[in-house]
C-alpha atoms as a PDB file:
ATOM      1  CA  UNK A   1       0.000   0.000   0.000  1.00  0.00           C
ATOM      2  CA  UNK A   2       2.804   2.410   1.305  1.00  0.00           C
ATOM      3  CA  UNK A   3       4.577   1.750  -2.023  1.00  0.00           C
ATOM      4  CA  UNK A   4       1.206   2.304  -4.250  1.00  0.00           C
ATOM      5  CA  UNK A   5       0.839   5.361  -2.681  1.00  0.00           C
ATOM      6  CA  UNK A   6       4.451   6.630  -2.979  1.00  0.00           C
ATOM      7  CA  UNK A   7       4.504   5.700  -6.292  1.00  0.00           C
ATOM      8  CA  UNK A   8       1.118   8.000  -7.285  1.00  0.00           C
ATOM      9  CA  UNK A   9       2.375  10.699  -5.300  1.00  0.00           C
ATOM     10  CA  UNK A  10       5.969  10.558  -6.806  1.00  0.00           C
ATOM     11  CA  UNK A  11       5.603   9.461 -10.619  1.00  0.00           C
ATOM     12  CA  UNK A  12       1.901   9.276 -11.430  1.00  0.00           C
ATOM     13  CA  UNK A  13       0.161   7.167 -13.845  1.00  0.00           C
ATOM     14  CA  UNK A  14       2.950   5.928 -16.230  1.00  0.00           C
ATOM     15  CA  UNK A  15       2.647   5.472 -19.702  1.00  0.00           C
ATOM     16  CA  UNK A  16       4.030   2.160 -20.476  1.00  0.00           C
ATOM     17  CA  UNK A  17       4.997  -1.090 -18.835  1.00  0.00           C
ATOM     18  CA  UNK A  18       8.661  -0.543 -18.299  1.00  0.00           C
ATOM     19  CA  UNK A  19       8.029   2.972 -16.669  1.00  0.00           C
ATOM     20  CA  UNK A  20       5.201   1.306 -14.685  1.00  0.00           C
ATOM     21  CA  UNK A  21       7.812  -1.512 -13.707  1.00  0.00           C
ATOM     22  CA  UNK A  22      11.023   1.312 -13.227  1.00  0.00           C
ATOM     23  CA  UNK A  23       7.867   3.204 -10.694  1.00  0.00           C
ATOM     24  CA  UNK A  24       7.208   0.411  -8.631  1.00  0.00           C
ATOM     25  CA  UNK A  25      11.102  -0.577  -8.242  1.00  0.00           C
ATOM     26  CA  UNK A  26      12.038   2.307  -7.119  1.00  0.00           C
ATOM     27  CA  UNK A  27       8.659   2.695  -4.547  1.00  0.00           C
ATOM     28  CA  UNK A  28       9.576  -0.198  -3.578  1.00  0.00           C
ATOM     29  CA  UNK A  29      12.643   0.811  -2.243  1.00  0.00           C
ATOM     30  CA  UNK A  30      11.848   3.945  -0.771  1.00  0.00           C
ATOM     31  CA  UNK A  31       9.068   2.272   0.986  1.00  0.00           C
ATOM     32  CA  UNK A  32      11.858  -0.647   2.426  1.00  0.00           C
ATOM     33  CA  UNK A  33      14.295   2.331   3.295  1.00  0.00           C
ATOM     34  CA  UNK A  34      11.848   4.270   5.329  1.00  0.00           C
ATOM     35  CA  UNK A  35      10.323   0.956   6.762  1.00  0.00           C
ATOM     36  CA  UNK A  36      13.888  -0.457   7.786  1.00  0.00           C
ATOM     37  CA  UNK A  37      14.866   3.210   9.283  1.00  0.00           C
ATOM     38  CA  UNK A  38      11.791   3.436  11.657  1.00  0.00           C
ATOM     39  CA  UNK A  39      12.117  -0.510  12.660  1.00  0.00           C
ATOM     40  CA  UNK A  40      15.655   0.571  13.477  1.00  0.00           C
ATOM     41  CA  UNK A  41      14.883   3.808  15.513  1.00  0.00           C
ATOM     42  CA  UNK A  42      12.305   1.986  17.270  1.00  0.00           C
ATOM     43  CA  UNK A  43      14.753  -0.733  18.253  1.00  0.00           C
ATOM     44  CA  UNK A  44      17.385   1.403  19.387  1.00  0.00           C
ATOM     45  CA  UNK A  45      14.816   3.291  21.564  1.00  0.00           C
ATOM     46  CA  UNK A  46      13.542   0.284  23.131  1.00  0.00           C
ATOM     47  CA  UNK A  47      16.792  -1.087  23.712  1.00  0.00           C
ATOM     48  CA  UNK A  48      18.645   2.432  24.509  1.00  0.00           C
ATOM     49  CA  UNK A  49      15.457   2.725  27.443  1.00  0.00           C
ATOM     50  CA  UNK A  50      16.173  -0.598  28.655  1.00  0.00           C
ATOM     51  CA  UNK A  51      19.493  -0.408  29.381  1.00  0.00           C
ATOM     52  CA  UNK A  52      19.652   3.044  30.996  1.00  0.00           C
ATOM     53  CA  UNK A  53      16.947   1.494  33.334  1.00  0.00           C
ATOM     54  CA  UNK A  54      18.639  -1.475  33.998  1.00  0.00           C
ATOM     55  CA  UNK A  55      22.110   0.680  34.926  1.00  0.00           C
ATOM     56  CA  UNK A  56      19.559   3.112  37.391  1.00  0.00           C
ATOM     57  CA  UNK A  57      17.988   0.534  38.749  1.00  0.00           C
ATOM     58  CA  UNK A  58      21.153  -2.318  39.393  1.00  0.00           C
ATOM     59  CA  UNK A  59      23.835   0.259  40.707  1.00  0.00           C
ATOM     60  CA  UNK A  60      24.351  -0.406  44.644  1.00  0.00           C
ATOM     61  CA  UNK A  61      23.421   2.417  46.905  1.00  0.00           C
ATOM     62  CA  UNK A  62      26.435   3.504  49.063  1.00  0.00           C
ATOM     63  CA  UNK A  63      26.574   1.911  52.601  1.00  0.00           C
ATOM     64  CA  UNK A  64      25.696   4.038  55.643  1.00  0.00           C
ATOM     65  CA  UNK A  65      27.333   2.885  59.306  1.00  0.00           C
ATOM     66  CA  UNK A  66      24.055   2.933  62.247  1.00  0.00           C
ATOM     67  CA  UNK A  67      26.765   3.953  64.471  1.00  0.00           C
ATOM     68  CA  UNK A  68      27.948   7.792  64.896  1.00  0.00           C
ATOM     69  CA  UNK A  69      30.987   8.918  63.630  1.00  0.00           C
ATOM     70  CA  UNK A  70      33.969   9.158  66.043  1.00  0.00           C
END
């Protein structure tokens, strides 16, 4: 759909069936390069969240002494 729709916008209604083919080939990979950028982003979000909140959550707390100091 995403490449249909880039490929109206983009080139319109071609007049033969080699520019009709040369449309969709290259839709088709505009459409794969934006879809494989935003999986990526969204991976590296997920992942770049995860890990801060694993770091903030595992690092020790610093050890305090019931007894008064000296």
């Amino acid at each position: 759909m995403m490449s249909a729709l880039v490929n109206h916008l983009l080139a319109g209604v071609p007049t033969s069936a080699a520019a009709n083919a040369t449309n969709h080939a290259v839709s088709g990979l505009i459409s794969g390069f934006l879809a494989g950028s935003l999986g990526l982003l969204t991976h590296q979000r997920k992942h770049g969240q995860a890990t801060q909140h694993a770091t903030a959550e595992d690092s020790p707390t610093p050890a305090t002494s019931p007894l008064p100091e000296a």
